[in-house]
N, C-alpha and C. Protein backbone atom coordinates (compact mmCIF):
# COMPACT_ATOMS: atom_id res chain seq x y z
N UNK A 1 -8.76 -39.83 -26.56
CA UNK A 1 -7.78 -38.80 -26.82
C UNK A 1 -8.41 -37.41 -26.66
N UNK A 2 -7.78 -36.22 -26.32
CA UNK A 2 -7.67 -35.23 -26.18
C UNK A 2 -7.80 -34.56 -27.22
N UNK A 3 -8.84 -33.50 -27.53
CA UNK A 3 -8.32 -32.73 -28.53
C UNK A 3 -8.26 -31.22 -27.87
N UNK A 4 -8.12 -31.04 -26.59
CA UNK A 4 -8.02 -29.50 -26.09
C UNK A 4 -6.20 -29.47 -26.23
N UNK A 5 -5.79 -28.40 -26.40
CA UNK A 5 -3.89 -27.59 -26.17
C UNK A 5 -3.92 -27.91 -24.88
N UNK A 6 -2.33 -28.47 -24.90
CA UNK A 6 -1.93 -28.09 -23.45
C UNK A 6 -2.03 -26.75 -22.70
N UNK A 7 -2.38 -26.56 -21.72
CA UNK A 7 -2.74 -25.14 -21.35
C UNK A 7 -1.21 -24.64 -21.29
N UNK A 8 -1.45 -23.08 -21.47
CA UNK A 8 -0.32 -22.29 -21.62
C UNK A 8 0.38 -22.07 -19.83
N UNK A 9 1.11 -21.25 -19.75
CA UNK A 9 1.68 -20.25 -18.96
C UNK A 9 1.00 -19.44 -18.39
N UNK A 10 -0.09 -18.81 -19.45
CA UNK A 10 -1.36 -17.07 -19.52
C UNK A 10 -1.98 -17.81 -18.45
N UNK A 11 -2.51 -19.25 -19.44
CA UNK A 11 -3.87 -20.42 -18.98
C UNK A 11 -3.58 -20.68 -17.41
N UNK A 12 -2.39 -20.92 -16.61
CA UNK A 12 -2.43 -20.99 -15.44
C UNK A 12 -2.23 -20.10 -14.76
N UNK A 13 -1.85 -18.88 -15.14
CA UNK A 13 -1.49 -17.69 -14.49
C UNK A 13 -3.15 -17.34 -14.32
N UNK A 14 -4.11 -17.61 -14.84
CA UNK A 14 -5.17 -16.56 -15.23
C UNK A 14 -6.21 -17.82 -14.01
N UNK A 15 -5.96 -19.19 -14.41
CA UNK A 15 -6.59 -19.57 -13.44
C UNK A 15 -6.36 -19.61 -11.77
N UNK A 16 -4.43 -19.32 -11.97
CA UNK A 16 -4.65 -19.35 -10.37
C UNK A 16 -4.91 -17.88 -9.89
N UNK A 17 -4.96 -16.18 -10.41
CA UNK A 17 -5.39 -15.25 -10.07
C UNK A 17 -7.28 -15.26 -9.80
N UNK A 18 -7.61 -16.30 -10.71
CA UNK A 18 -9.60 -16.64 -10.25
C UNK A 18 -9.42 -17.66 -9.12
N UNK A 19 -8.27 -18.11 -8.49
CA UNK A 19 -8.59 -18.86 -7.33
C UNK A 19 -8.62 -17.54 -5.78
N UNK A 20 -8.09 -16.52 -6.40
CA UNK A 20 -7.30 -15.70 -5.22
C UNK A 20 -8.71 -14.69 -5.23
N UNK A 21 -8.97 -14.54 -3.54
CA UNK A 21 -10.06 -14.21 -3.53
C UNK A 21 -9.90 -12.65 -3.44
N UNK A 22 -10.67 -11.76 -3.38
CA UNK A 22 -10.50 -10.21 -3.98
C UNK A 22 -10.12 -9.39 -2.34
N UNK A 23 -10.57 -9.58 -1.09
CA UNK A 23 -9.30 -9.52 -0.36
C UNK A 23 -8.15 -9.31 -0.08
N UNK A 24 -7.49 -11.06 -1.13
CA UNK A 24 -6.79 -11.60 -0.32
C UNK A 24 -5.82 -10.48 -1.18
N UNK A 25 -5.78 -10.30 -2.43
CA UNK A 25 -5.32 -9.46 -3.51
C UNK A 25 -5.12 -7.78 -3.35
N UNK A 26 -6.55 -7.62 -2.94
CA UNK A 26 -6.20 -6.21 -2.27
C UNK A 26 -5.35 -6.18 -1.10
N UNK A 27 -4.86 -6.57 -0.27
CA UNK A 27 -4.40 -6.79 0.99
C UNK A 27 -2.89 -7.28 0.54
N UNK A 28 -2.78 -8.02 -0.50
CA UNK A 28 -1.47 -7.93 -0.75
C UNK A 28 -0.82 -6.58 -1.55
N UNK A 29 -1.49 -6.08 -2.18
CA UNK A 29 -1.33 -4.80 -3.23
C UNK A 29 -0.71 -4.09 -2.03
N UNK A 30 -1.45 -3.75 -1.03
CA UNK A 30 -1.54 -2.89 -0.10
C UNK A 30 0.03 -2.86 0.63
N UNK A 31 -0.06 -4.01 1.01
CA UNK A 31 1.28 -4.69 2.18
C UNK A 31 2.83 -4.03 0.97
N UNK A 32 2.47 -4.64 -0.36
CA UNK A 32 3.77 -3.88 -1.50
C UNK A 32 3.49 -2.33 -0.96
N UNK A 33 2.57 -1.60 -1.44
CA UNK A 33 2.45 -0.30 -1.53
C UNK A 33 3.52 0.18 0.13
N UNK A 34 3.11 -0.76 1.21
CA UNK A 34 3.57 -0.17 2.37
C UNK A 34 4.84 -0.43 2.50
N UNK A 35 5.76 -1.85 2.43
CA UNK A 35 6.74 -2.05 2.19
C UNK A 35 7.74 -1.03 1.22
N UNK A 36 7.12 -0.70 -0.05
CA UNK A 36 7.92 0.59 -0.72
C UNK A 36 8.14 2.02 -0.22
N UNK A 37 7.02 1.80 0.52
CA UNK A 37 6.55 3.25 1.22
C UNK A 37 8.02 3.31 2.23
N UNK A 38 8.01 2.23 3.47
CA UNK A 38 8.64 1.88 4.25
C UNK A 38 10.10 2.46 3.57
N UNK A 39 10.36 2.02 2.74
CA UNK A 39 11.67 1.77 2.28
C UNK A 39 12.22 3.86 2.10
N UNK A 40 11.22 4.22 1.27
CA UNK A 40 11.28 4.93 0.49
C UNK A 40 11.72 6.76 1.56
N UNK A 41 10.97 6.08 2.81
CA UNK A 41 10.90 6.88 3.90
C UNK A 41 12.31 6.93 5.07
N UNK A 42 12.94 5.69 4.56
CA UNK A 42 14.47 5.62 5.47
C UNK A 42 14.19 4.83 6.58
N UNK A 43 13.30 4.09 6.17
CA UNK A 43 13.22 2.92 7.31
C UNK A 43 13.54 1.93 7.41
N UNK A 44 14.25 1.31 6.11
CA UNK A 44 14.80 -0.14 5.75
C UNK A 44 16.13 0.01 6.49
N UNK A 45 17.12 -1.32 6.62
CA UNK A 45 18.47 -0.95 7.21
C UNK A 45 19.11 -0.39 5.90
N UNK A 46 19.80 0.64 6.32
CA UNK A 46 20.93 1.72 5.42
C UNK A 46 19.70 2.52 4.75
N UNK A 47 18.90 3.09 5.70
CA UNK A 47 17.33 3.71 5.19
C UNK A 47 18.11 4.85 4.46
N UNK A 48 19.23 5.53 4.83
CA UNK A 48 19.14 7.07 4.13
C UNK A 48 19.69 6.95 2.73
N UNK A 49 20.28 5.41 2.76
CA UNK A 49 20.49 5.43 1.02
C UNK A 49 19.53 5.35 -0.15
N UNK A 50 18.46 4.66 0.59
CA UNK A 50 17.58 4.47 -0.19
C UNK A 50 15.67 5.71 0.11
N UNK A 51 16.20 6.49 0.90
CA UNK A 51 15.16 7.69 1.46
C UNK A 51 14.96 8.44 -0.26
N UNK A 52 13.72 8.90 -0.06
CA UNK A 52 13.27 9.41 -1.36
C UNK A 52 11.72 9.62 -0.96
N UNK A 53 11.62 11.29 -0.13
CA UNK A 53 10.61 11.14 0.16
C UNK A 53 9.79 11.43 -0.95
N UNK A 54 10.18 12.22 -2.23
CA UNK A 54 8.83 12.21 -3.25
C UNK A 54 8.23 10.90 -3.73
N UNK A 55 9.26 10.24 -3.65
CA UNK A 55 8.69 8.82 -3.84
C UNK A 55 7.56 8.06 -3.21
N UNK A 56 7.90 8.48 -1.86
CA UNK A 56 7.44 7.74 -0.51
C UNK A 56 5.72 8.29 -0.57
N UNK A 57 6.04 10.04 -1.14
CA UNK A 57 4.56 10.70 -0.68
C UNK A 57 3.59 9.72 -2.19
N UNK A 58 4.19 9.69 -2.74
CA UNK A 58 3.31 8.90 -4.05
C UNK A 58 2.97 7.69 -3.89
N UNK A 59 3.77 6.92 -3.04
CA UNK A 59 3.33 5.34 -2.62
C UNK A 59 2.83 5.39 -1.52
N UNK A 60 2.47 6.93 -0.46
CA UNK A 60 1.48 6.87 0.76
C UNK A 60 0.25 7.25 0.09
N UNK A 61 0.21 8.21 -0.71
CA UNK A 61 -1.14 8.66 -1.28
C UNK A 61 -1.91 7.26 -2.03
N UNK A 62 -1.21 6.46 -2.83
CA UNK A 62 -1.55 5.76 -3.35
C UNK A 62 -2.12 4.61 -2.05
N UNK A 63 -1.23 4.16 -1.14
CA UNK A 63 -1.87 3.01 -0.05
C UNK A 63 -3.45 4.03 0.34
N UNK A 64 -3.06 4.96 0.94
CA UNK A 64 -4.06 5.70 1.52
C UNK A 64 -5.66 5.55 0.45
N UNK A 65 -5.29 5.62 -1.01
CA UNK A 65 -6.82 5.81 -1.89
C UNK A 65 -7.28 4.44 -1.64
N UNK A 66 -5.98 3.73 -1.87
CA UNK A 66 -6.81 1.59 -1.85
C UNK A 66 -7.32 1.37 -0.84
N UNK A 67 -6.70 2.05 0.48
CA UNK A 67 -7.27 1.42 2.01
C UNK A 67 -8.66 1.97 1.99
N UNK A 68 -8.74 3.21 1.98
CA UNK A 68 -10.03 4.33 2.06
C UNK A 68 -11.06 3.44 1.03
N UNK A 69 -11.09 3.54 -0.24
CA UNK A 69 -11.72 2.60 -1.01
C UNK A 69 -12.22 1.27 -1.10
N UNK A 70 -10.98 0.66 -0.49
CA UNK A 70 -11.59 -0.85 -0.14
C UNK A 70 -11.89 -1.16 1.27
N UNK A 71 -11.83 -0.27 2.11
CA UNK A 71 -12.15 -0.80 3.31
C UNK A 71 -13.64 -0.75 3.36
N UNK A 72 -14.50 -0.43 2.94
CA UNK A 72 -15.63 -1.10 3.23
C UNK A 72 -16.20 -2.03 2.40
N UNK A 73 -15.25 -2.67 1.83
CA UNK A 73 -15.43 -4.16 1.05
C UNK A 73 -14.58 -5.36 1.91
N UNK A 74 -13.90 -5.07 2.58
CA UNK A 74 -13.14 -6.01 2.94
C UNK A 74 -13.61 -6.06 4.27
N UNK A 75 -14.06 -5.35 4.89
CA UNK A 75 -14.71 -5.59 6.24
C UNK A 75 -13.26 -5.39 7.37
N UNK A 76 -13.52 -4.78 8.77
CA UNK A 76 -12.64 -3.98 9.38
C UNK A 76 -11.90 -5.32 9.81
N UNK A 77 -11.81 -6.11 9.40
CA UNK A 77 -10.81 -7.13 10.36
C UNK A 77 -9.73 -7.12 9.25
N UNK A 78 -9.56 -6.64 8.16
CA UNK A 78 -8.66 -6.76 7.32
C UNK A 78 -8.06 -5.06 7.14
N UNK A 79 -9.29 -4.31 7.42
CA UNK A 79 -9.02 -3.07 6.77
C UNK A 79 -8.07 -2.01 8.06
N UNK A 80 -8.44 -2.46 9.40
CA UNK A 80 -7.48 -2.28 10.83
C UNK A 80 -6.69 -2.46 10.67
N UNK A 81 -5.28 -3.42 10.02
CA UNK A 81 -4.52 -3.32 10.16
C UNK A 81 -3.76 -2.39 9.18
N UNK A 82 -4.34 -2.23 8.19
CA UNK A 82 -4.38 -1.39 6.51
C UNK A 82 -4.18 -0.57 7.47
N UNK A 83 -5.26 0.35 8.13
CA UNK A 83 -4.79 1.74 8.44
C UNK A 83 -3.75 2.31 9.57
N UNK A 84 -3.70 0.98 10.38
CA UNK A 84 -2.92 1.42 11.06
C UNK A 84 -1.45 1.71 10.80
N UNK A 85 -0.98 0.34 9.77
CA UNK A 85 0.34 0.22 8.38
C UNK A 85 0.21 1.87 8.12
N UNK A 86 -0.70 2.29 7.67
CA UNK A 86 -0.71 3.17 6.78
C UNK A 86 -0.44 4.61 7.78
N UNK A 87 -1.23 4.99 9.12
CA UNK A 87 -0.86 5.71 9.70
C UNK A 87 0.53 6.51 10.21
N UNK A 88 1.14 4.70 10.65
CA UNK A 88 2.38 4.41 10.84
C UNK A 88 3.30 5.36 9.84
N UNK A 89 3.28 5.03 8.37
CA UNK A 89 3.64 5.45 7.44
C UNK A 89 3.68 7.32 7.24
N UNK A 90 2.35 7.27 7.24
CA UNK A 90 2.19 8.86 7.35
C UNK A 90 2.68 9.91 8.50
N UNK A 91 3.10 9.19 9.80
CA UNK A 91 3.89 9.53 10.39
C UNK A 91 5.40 9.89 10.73
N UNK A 92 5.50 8.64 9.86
CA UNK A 92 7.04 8.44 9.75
C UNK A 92 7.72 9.30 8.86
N UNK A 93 6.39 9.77 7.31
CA UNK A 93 6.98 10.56 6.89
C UNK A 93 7.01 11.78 7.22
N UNK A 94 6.03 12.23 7.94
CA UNK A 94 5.89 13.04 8.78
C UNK A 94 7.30 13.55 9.59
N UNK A 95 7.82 12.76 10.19
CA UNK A 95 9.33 12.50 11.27
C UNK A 95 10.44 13.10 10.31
N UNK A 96 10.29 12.41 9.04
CA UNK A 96 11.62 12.38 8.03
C UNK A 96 11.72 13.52 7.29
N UNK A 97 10.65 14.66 6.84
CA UNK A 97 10.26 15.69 6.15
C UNK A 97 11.19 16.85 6.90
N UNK A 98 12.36 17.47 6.33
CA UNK A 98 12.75 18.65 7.13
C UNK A 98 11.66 19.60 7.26
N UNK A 99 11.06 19.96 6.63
CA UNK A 99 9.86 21.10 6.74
C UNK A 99 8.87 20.28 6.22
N UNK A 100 8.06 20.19 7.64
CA UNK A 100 6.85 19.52 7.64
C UNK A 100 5.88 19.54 6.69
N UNK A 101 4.85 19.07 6.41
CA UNK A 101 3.16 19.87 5.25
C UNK A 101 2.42 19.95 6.67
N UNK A 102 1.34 21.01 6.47
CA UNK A 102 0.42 21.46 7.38
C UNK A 102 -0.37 19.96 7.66
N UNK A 103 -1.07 20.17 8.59
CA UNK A 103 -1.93 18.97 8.51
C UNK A 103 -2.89 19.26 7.96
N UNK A 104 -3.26 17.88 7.02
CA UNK A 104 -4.27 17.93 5.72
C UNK A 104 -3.63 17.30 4.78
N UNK A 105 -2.02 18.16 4.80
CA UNK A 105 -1.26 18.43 3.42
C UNK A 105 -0.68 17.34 2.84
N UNK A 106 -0.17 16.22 4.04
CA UNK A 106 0.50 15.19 4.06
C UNK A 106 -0.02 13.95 2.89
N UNK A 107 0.97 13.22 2.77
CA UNK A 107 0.65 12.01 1.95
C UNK A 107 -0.19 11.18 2.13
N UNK A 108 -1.58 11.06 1.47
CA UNK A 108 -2.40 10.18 1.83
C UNK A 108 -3.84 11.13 2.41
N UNK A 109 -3.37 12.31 2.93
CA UNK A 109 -4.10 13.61 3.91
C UNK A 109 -5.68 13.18 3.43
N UNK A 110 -5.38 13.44 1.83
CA UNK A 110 -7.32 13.78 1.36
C UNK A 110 -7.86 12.78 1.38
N UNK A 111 -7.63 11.64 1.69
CA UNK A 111 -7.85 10.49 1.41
C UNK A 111 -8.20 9.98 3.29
N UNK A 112 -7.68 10.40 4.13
CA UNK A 112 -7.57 10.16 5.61
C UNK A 112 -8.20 11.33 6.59
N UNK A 113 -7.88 12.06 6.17
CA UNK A 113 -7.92 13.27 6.89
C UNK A 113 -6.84 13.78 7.67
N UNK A 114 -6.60 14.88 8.50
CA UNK A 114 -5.27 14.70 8.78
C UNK A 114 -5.08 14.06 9.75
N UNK A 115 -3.40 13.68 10.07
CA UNK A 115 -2.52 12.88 11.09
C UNK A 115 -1.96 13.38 11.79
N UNK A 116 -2.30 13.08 13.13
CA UNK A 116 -1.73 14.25 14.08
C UNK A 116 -0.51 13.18 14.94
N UNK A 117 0.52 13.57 15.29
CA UNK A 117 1.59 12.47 15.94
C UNK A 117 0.80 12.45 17.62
C-alpha cells in the first residue's frame, strides 16, 4: 500500500511545466505576445474593431525585450523567426500610426534599434 496523496491538479501542472524545455516556453510566450500584438494593430479579420494601438505599442515593446534577451539563449534558429514576427509587427504598426514616431521612437525601438520600412 501507498502511503503518498494522490497528486493534486498544482502536482501535475508543476510537473508537466519541468517537462517543457526553456525554449520551447519562451517561444511560446513570444508567438502570444505577437498574436496580441497582431490583433491589437488591425490585422485580425474586422482588425479596426479590435485596433488599439496603445495597446499594440505595449505588447511590441514587450515581444521586442523577450526576443532581444533571449535570443542569445535560444540560439538563432529559434530566435530568426522571433525577429522577423517581430519586425513584421513593428512595421505594421508603423503603417497603422496616423502620425508616425521618429525612428528609434517606435515600439520595441530601444530594444531593436530602429525600423526602417
Amino acid at each position: 500500500m501507498s502511503t503518498q496523496p494522490d497528486p493534486t491538479p498544482e502536482d501535475d501542472a508543476t510537473r508537466d511545466i519541468a517537462d517543457v524545455p526553456a525554449v520551447e516556453v519562451i517561444t511560446t510566450v513570444a508567438v502570444h505576445l505577437m498574436s496580441a500584438a497582431a490583433v491589437k494593430c488591425g490585422l485580425a479579420e474586422n482588425g479596426e474593431e479590435h485596433k488599439d494601438l496603445d495597446e499594440a505599442r505595449k505588447l511590441i515593446t514587450a515581444l521586442a525585450a523577450l526576443v532581444t534577451a533571449s535570443a542569445p539563449e535560444i540560439s538563432s534558429f529559434h530566435a530568426a523567426p522571433l525577429r522577423d514576427g517581430l519586425r513584421s509587427l513593428q512595421l505594421a504598426f508603423r503603417e497603422a500610426s496616423l502620425v508616425p514616431d521618429e525612428p528609434g521612437q517606435g515600439p520595441g525601438e530601444k530594444y531593436t534599434g530602429p525600423v526602417y520600412a
